[in-house]
PDB file of N, CA and C in Angstrom:
ATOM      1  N   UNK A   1      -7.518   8.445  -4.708  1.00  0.00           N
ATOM      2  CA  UNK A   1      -6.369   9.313  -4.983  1.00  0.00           C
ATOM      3  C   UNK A   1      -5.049   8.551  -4.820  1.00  0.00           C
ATOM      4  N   UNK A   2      -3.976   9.057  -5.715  1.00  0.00           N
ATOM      5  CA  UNK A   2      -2.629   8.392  -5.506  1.00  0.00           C
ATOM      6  C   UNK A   2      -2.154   8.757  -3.860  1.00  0.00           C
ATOM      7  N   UNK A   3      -1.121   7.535  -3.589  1.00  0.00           N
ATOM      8  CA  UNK A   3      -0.921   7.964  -2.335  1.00  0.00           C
ATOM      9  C   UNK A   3       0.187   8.960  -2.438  1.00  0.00           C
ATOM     10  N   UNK A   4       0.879   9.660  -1.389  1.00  0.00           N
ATOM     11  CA  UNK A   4       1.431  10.763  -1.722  1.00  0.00           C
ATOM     12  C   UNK A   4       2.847  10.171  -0.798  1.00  0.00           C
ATOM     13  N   UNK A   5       2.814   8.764  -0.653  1.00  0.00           N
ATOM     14  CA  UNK A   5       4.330   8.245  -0.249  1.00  0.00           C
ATOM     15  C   UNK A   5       4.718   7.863  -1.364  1.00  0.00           C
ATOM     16  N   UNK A   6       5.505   8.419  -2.210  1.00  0.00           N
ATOM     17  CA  UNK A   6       6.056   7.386  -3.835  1.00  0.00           C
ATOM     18  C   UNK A   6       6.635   6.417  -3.753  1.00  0.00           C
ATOM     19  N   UNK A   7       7.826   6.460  -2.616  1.00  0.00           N
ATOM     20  CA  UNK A   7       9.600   5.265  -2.353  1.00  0.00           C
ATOM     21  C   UNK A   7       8.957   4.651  -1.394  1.00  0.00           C
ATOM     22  N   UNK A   8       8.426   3.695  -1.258  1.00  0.00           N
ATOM     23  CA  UNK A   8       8.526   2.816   0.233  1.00  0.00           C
ATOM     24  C   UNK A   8       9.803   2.022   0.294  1.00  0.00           C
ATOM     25  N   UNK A   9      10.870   1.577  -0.863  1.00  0.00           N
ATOM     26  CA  UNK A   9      11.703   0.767  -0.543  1.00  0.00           C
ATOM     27  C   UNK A   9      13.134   1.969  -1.102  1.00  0.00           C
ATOM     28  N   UNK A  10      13.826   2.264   0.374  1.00  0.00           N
ATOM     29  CA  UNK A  10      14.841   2.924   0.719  1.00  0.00           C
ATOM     30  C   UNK A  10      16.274   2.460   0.547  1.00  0.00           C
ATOM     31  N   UNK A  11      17.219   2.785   0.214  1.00  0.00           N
ATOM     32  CA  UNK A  11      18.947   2.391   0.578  1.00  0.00           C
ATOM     33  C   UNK A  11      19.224   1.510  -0.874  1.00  0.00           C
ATOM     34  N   UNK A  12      20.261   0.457  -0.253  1.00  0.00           N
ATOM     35  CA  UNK A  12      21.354   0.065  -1.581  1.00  0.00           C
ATOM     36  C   UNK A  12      20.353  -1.132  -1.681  1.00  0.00           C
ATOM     37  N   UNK A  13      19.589  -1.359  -2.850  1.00  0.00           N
ATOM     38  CA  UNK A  13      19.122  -2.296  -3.091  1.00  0.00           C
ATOM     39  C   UNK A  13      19.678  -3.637  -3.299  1.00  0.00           C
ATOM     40  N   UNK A  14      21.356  -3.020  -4.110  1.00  0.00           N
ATOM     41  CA  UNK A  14      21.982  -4.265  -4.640  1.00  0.00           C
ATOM     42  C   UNK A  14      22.774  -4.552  -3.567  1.00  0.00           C
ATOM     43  N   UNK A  15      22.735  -4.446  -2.282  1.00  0.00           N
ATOM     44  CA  UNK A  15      23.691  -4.707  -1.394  1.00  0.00           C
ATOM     45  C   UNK A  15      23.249  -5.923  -0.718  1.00  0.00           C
ATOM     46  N   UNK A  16      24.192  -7.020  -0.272  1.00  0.00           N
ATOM     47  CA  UNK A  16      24.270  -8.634   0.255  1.00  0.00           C
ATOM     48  C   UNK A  16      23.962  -8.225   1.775  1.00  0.00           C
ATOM     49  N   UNK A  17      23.416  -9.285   1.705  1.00  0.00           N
ATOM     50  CA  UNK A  17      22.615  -9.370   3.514  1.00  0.00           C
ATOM     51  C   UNK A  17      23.307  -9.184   4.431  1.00  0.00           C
ATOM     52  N   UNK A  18      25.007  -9.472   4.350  1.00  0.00           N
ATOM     53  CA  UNK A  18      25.697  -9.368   5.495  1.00  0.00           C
ATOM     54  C   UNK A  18      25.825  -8.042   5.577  1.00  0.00           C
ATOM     55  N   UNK A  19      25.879  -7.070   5.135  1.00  0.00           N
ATOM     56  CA  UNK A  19      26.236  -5.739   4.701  1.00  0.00           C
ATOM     57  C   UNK A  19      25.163  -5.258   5.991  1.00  0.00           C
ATOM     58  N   UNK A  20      23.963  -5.553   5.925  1.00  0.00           N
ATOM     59  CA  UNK A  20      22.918  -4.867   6.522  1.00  0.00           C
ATOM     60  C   UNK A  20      22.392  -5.878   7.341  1.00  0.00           C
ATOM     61  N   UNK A  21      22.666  -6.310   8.549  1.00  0.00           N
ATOM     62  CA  UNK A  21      22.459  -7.577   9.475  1.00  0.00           C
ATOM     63  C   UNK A  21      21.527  -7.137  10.421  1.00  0.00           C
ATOM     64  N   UNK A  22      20.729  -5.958  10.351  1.00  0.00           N
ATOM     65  CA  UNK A  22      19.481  -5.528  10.975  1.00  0.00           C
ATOM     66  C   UNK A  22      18.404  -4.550  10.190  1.00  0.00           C
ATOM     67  N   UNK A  23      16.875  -5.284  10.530  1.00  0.00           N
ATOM     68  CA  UNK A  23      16.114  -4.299  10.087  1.00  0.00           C
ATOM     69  C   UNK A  23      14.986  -3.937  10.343  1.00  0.00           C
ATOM     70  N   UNK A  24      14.714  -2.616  10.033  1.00  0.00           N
ATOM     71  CA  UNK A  24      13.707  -2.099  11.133  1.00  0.00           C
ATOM     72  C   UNK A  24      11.787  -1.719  10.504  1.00  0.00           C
ATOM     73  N   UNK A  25      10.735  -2.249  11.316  1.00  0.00           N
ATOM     74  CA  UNK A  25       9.778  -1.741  11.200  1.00  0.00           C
ATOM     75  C   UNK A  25       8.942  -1.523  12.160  1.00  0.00           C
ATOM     76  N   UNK A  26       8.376  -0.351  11.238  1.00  0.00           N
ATOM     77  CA  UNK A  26       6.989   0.288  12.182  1.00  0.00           C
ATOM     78  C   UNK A  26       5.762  -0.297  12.479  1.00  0.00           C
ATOM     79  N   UNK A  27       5.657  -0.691  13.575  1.00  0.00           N
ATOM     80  CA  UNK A  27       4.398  -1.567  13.990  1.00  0.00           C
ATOM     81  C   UNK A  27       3.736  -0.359  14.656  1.00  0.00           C
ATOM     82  N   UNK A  28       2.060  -0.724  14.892  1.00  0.00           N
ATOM     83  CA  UNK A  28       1.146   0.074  15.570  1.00  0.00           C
ATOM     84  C   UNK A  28       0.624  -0.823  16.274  1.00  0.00           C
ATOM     85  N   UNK A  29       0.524  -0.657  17.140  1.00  0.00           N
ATOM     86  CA  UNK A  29      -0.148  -1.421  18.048  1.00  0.00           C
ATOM     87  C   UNK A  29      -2.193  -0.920  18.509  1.00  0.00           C
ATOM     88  N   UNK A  30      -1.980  -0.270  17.353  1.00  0.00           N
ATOM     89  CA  UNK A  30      -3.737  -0.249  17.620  1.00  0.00           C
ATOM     90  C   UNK A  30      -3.862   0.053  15.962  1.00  0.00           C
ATOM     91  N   UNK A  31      -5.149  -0.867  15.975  1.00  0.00           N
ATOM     92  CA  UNK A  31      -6.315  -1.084  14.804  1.00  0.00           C
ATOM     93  C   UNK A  31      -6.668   0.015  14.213  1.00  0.00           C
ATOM     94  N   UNK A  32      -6.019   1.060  13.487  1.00  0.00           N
ATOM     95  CA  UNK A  32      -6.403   2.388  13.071  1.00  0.00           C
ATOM     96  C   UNK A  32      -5.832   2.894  11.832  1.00  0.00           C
ATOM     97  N   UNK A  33      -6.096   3.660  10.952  1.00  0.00           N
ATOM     98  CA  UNK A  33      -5.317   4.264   9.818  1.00  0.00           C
ATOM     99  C   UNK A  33      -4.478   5.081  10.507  1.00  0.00           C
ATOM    100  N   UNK A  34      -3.430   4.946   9.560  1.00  0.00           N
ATOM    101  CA  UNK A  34      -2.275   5.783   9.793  1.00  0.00           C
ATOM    102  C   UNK A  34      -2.215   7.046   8.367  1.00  0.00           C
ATOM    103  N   UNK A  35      -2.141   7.937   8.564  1.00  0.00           N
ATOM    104  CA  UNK A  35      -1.880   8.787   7.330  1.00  0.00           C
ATOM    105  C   UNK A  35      -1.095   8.916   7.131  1.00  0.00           C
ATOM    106  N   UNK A  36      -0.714   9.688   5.608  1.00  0.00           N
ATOM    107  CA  UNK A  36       1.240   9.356   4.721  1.00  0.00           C
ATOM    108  C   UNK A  36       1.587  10.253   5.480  1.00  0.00           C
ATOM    109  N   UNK A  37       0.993  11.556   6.153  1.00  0.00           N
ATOM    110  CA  UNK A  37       2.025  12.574   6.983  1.00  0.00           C
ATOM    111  C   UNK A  37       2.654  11.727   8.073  1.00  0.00           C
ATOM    112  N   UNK A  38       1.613  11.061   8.614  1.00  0.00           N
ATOM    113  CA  UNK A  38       2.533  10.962  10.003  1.00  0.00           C
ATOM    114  C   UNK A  38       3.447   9.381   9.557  1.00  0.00           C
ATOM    115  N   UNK A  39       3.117   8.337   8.246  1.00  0.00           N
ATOM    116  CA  UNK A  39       4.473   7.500   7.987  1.00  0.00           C
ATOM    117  C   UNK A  39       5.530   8.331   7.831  1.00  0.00           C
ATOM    118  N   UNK A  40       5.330   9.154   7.037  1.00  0.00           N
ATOM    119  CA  UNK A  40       6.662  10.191   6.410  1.00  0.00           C
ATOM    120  C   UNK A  40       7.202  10.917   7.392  1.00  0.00           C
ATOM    121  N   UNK A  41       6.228  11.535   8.496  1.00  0.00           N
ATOM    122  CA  UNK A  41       7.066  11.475  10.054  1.00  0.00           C
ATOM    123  C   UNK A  41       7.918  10.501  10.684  1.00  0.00           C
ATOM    124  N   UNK A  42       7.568   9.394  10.283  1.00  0.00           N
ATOM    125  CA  UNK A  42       8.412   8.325  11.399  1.00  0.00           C
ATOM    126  C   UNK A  42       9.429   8.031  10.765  1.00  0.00           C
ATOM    127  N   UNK A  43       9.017   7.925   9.135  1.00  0.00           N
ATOM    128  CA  UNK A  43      10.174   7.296   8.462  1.00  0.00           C
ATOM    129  C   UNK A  43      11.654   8.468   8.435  1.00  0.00           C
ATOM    130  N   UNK A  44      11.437   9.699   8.634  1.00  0.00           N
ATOM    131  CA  UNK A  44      12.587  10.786   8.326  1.00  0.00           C
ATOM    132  C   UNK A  44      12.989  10.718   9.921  1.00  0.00           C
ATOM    133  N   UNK A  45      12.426  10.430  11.250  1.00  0.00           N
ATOM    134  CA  UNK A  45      12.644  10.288  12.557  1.00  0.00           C
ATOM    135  C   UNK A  45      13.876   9.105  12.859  1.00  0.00           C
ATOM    136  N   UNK A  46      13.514   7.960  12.113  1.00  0.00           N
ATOM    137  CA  UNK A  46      14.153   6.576  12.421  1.00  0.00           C
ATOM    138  C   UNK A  46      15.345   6.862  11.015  1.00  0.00           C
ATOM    139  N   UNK A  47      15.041   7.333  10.116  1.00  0.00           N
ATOM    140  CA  UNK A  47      16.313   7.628   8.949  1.00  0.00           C
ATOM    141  C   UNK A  47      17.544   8.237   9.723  1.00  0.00           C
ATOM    142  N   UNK A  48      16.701   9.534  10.466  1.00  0.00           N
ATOM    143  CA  UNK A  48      18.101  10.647  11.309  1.00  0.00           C
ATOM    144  C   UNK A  48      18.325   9.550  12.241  1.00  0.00           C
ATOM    145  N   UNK A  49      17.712   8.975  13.690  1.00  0.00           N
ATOM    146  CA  UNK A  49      18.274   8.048  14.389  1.00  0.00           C
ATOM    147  C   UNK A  49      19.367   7.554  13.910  1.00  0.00           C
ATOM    148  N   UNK A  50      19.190   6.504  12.885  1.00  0.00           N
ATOM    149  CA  UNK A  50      19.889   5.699  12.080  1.00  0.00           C
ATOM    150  C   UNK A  50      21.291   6.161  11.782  1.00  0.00           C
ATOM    151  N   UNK A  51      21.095   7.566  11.362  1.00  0.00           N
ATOM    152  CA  UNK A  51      22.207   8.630  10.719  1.00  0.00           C
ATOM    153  C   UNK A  51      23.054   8.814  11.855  1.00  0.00           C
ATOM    154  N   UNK A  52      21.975   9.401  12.741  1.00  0.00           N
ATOM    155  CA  UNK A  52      22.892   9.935  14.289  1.00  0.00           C
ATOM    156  C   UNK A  52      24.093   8.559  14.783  1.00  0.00           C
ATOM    157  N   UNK A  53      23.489   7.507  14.754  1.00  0.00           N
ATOM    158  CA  UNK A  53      23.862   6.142  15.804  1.00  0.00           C
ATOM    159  C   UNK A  53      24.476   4.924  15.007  1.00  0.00           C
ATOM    160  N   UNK A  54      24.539   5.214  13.806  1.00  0.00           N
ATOM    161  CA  UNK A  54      25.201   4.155  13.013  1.00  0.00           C
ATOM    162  C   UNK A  54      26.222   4.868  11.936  1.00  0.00           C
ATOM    163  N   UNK A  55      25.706   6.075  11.666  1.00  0.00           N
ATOM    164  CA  UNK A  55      26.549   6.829  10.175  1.00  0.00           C
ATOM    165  C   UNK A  55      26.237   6.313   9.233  1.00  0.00           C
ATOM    166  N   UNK A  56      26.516   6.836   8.332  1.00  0.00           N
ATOM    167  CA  UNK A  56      25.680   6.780   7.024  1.00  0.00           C
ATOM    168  C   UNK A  56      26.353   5.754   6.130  1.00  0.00           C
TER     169      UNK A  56
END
């Protein structure tokens, strides 16, 4: 079945590296599937963070 995450790659694509001088991923630290609910959980969790603590 298709996966049901469509966008994995987020924000200003055409934007220069200095613009965005940090970046973030989700590591697991255990050997297991992850399902698209709970990526699509983390990813809308760390988006608001992001929102809250940097602005948009």
């Amino acid at each position: 079945p298709d996966p049901k995450i469509r966008i994995f790659d987020l924000g200003r694509k055409k934007a220069k590296v200095d613009e965005f001088p940090l970046c973030g991923h989700m590591v697991s630290d255990e050997y297991e599937q992850l399902s698209s609910e709970a990526l699509e959980a983390a990813r809308i969790c760390a988006n608001k963070y992001m929102v809250k603590s940097c602005g948009e």
